[in-house]
N, C-alpha and C. Protein backbone atom coordinates (compact mmCIF):
# COMPACT_ATOMS: atom_id res chain seq x y z
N UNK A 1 21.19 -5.20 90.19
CA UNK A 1 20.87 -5.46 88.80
C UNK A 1 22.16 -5.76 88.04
N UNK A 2 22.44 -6.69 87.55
CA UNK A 2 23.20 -7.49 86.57
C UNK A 2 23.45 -6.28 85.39
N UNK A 3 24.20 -5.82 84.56
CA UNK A 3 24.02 -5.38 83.16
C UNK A 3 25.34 -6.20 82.03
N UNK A 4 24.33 -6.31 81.32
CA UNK A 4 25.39 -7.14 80.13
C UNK A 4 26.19 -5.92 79.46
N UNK A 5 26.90 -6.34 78.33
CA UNK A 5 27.35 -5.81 77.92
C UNK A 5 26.40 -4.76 76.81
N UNK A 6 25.79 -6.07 76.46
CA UNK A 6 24.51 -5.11 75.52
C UNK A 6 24.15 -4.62 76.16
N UNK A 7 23.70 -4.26 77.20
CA UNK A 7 22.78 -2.88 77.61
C UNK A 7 23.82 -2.18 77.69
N UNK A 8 25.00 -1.74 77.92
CA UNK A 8 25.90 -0.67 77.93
C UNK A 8 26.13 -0.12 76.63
N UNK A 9 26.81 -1.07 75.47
CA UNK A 9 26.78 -0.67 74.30
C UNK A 9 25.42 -0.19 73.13
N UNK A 10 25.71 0.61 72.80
CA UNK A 10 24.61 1.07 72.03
C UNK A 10 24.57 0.54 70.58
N UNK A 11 23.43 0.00 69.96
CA UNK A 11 23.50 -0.75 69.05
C UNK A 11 23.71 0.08 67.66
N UNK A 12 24.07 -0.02 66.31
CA UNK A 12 23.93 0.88 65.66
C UNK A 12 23.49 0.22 64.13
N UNK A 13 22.08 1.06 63.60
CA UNK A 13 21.58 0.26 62.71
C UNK A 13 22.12 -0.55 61.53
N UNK A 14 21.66 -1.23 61.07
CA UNK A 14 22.43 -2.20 59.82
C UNK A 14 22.05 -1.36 58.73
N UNK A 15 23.52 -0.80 58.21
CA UNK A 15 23.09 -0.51 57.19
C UNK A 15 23.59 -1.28 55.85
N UNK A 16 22.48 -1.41 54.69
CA UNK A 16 22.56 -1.63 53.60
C UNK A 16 22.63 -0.67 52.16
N UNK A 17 23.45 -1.66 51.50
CA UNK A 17 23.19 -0.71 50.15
C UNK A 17 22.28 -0.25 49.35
N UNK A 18 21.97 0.70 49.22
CA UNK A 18 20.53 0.76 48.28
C UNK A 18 20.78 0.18 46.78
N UNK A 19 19.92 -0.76 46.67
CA UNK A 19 20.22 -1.88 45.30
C UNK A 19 19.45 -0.82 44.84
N UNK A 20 20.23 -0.65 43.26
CA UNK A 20 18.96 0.18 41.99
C UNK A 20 18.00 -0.94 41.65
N UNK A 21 17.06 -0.45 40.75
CA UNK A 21 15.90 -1.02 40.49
C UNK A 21 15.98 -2.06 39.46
N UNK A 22 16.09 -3.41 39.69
CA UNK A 22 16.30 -4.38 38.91
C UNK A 22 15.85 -4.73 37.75
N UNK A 23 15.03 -3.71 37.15
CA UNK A 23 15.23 -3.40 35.92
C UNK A 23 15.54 -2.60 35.12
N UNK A 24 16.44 -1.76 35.68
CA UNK A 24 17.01 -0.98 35.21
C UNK A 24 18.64 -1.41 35.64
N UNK A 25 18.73 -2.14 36.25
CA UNK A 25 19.80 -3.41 35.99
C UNK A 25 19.81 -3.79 34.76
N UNK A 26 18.64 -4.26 34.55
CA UNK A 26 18.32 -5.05 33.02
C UNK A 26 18.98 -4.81 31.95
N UNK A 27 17.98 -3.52 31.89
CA UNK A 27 17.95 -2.81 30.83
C UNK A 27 19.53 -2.34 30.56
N UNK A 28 20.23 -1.91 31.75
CA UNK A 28 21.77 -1.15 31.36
C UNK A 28 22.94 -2.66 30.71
N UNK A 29 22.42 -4.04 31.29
CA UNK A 29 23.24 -4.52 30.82
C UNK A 29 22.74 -5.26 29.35
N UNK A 30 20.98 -5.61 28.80
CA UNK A 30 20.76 -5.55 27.85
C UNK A 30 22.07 -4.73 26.90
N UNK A 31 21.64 -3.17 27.28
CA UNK A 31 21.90 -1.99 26.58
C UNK A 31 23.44 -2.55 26.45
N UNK A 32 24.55 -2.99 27.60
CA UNK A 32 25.92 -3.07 27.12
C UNK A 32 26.10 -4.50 26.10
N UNK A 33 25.38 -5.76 26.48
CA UNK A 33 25.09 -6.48 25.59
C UNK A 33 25.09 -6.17 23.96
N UNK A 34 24.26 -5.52 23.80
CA UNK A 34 23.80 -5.31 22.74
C UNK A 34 24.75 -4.27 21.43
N UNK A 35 25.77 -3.55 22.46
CA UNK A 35 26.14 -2.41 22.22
C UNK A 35 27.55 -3.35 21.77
N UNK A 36 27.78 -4.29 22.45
CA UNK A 36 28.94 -5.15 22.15
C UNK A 36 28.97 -6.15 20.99
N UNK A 37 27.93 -5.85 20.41
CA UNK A 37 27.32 -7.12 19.06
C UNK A 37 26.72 -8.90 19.48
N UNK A 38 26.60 -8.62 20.58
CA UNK A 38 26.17 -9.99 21.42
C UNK A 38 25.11 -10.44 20.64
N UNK A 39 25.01 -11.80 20.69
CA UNK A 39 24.55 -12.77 19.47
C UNK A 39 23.55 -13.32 20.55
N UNK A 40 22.29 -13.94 20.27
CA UNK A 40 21.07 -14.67 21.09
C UNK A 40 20.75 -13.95 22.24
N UNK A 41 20.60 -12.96 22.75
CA UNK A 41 20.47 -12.34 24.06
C UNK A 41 19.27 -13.04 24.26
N UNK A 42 19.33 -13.71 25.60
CA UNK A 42 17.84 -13.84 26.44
C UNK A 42 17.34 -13.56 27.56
N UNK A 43 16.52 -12.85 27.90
CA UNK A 43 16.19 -12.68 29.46
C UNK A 43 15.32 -13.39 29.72
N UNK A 44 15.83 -14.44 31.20
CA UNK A 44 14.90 -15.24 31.64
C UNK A 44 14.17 -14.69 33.15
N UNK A 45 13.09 -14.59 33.54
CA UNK A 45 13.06 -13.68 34.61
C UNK A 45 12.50 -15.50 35.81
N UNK A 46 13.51 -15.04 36.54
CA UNK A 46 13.23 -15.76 37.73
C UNK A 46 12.63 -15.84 39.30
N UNK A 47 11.79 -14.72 39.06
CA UNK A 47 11.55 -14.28 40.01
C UNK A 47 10.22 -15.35 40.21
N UNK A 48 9.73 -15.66 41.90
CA UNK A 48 8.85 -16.78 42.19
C UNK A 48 9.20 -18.06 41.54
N UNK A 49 10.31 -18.48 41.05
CA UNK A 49 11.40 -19.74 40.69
C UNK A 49 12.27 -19.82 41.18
N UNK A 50 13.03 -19.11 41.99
CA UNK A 50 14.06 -19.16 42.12
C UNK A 50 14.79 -18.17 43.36
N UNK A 51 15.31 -18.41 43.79
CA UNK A 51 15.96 -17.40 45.69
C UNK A 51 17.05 -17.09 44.92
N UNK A 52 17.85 -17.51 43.57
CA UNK A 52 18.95 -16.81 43.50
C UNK A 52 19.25 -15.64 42.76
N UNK A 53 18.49 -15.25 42.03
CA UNK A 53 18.33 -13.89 41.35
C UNK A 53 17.08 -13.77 40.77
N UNK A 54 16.98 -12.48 40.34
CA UNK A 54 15.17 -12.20 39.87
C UNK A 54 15.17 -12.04 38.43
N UNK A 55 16.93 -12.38 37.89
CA UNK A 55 16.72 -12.34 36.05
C UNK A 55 17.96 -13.13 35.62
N UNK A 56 17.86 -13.77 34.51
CA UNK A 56 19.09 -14.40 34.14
C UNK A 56 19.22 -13.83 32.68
N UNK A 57 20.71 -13.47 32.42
CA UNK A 57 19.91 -13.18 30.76
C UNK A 57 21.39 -13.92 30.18
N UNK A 58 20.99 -14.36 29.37
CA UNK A 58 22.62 -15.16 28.42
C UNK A 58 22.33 -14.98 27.15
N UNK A 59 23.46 -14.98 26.89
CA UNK A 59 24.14 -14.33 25.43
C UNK A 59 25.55 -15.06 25.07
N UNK A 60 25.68 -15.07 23.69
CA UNK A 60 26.58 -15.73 23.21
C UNK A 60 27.87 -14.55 22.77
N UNK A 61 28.73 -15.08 22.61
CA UNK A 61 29.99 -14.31 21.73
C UNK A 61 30.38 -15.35 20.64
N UNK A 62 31.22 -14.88 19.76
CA UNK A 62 31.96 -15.29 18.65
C UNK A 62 32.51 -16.21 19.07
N UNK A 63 33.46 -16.10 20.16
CA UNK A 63 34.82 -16.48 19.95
C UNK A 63 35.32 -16.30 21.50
N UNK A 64 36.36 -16.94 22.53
CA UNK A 64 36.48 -16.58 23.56
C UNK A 64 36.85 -14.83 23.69
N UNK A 65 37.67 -14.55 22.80
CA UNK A 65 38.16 -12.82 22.82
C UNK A 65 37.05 -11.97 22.92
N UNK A 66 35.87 -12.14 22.29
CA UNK A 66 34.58 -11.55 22.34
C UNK A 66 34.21 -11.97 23.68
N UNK A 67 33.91 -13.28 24.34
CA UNK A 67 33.10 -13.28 25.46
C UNK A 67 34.02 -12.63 26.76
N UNK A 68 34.90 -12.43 26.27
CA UNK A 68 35.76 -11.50 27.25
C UNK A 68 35.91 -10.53 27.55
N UNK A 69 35.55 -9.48 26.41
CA UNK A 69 35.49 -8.21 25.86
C UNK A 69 33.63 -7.81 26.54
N UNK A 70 33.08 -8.81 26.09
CA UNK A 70 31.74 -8.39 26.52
C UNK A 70 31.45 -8.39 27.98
N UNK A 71 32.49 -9.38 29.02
CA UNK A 71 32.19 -9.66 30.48
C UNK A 71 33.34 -7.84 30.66
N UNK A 72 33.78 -7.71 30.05
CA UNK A 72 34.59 -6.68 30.88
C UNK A 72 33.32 -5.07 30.71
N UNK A 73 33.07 -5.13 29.44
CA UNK A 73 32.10 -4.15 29.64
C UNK A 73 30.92 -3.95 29.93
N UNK A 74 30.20 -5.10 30.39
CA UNK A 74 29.39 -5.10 31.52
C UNK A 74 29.62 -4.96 32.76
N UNK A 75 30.99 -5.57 33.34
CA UNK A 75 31.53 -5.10 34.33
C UNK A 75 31.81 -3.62 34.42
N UNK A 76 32.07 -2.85 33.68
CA UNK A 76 32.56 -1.45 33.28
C UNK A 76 31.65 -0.94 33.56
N UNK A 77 30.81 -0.82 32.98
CA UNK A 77 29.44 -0.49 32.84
C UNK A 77 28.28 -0.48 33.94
N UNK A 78 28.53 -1.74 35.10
CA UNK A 78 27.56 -1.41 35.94
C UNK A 78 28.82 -0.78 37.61
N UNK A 79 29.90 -0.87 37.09
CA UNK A 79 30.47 -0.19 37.98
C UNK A 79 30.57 1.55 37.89
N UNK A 80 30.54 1.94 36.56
CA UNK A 80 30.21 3.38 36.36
C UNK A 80 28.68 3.60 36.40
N UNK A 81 27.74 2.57 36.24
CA UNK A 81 26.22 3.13 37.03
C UNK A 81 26.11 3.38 38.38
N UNK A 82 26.88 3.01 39.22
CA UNK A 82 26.83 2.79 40.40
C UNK A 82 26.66 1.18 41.51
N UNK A 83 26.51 0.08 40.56
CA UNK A 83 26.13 -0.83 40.65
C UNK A 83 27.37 -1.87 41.62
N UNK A 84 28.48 -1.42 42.27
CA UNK A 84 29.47 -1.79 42.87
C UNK A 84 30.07 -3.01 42.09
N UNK A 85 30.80 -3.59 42.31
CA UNK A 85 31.87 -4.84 41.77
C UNK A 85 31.14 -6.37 41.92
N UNK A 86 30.38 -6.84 40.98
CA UNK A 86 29.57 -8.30 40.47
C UNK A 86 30.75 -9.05 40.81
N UNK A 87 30.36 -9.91 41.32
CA UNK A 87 31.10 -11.29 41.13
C UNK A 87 31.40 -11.88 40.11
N UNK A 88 32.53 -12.23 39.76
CA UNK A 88 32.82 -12.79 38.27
C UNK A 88 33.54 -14.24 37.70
N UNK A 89 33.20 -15.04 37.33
CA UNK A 89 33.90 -16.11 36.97
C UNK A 89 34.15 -16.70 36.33
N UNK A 90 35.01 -17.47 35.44
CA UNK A 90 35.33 -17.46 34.11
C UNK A 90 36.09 -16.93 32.93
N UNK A 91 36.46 -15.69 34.01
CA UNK A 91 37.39 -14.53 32.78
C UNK A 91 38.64 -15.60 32.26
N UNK A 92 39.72 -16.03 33.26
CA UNK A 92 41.12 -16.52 32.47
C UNK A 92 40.38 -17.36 30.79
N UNK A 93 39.73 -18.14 31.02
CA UNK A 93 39.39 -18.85 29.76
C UNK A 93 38.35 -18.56 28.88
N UNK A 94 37.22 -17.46 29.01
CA UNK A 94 36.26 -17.03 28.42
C UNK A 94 35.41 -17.94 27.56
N UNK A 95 35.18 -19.41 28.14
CA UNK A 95 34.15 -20.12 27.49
C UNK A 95 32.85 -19.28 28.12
N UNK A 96 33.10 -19.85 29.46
CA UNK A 96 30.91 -19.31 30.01
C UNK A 96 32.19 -18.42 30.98
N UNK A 97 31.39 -17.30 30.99
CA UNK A 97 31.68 -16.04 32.14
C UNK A 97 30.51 -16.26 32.84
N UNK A 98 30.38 -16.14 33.77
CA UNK A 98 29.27 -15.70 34.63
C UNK A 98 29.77 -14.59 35.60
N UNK A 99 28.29 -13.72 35.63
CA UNK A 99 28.54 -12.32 36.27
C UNK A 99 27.41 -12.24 37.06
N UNK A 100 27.44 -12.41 38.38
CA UNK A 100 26.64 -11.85 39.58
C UNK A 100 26.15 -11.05 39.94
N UNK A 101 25.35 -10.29 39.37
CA UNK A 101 25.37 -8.72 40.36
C UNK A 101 24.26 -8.63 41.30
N UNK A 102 23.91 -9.76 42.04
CA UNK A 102 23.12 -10.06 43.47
C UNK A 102 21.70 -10.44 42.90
N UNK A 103 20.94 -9.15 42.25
CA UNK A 103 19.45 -9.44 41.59
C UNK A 103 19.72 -9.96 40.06
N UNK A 104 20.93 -10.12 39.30
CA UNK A 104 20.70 -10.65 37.77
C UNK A 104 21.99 -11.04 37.83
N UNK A 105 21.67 -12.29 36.88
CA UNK A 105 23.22 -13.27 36.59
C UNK A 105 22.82 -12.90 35.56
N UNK A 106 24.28 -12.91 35.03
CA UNK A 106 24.45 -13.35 33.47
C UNK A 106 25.81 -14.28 33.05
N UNK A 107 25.06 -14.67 32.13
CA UNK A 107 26.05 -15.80 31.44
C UNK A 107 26.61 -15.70 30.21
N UNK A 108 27.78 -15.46 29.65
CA UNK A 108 28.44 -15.33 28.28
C UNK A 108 29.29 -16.31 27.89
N UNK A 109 28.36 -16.87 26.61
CA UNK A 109 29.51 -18.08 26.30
C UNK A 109 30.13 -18.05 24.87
N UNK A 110 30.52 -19.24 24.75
CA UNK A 110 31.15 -19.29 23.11
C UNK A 110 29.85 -20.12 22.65
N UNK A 111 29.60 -20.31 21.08
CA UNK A 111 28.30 -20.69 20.89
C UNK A 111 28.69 -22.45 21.32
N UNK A 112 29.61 -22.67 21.32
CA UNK A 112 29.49 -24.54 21.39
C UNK A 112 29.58 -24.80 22.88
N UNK A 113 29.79 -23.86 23.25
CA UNK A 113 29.65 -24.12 25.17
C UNK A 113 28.44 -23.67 25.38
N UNK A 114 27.60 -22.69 25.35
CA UNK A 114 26.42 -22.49 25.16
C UNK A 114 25.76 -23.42 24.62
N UNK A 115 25.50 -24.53 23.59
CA UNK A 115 24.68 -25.63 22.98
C UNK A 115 24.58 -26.49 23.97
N UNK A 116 26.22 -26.98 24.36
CA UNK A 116 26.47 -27.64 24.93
C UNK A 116 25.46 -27.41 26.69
N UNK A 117 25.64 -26.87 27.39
CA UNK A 117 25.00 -26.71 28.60
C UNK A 117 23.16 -26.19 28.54
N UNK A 118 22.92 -25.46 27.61
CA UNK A 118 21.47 -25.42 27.27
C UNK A 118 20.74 -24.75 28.38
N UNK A 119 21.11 -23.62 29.06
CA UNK A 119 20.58 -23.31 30.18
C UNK A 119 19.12 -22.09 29.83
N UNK A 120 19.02 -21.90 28.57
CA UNK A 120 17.74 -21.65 28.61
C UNK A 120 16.48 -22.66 29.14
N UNK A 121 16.69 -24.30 28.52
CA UNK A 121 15.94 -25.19 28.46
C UNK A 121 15.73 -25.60 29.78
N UNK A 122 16.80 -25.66 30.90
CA UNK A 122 16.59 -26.20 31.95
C UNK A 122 16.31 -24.86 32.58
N UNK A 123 16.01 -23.75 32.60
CA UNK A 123 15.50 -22.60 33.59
C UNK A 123 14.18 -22.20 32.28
N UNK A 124 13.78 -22.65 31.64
CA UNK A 124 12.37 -21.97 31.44
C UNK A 124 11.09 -23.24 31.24
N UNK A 125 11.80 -24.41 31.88
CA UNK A 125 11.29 -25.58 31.32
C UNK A 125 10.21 -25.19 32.26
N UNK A 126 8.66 -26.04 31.46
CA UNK A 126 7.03 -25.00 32.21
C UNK A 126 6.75 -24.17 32.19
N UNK A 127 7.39 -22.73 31.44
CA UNK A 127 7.21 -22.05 31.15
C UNK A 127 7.98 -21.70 30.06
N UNK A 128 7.72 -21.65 28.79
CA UNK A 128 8.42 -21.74 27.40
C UNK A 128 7.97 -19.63 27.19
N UNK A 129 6.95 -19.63 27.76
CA UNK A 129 6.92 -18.16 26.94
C UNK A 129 7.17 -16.88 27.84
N UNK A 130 8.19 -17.15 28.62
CA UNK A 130 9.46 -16.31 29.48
C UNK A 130 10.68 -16.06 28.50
N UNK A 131 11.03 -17.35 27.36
CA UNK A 131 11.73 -16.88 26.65
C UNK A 131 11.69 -15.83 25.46
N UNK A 132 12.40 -14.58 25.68
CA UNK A 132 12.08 -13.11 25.04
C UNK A 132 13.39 -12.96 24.32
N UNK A 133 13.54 -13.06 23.39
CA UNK A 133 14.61 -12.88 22.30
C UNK A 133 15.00 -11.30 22.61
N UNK A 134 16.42 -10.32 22.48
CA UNK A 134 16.25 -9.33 22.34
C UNK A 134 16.78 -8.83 20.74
């Protein structure tokens, strides 16, 4: 009898992270949103649209110093929930931040970069009453 290597080595299960409950994702970065004076908050929920996350929510800032201030304490914020280190992009210049955190993007812009790209319109287009003001 032949034996590979796999049958000698013993396999050992995959483990994953336990993701918290994606809306309570939501809700904690709503909550830092909001807590930061964030201007237009929207949650778009993408779930059965979309393989890349199950919520998008964007929000505006003042000014780049604000959309900077607001990407850091959402970052802050879901790293002291437990929520590990989002992907982040956009910080050096703080027009659009975008923040990853696997089940919800979010997007923070300045309001004329925000007009400008319109990404409510092109992610709720066919469905207009997904858009939920907070």
């Amino acid at each position: 009898m032949v034996r590979r290597e796999a049958d000698v080595i013993p396999l050992h299960p995959v483990s994953r992270a336990i993701r918290p409950d994606v809306d309570a994702t939501v809700r904690l970065i709503l909550d830092s949103l909001d807590d930061m004076k964030a201007e237009e908050i929207v949650e778009i929920d993408l779930r059965g649209k979309s393989a890349i996350a199950d919520v998008m929510i964007i929000a505006t800032g003042r000014v780049a110093r604000h959309v900077g201030a607001m990407a850091d304490r959402v970052v802050k914020d879901l790293k002291d929930n437990g929520h590990g280190s989002p992907r982040i992009e956009g910080i050096p210049v703080c027009d659009w931040v975008l923040i990853d955190t696997g089940d919800v993007i979010v997007h923070l812009f300045r309001p004329e970069v925000r007009a400008f790209y319109n990404l409510e319109k092109m992610w709720s287009s066919g469905r207009p009453n997904e858009l939920r003001p907070s």
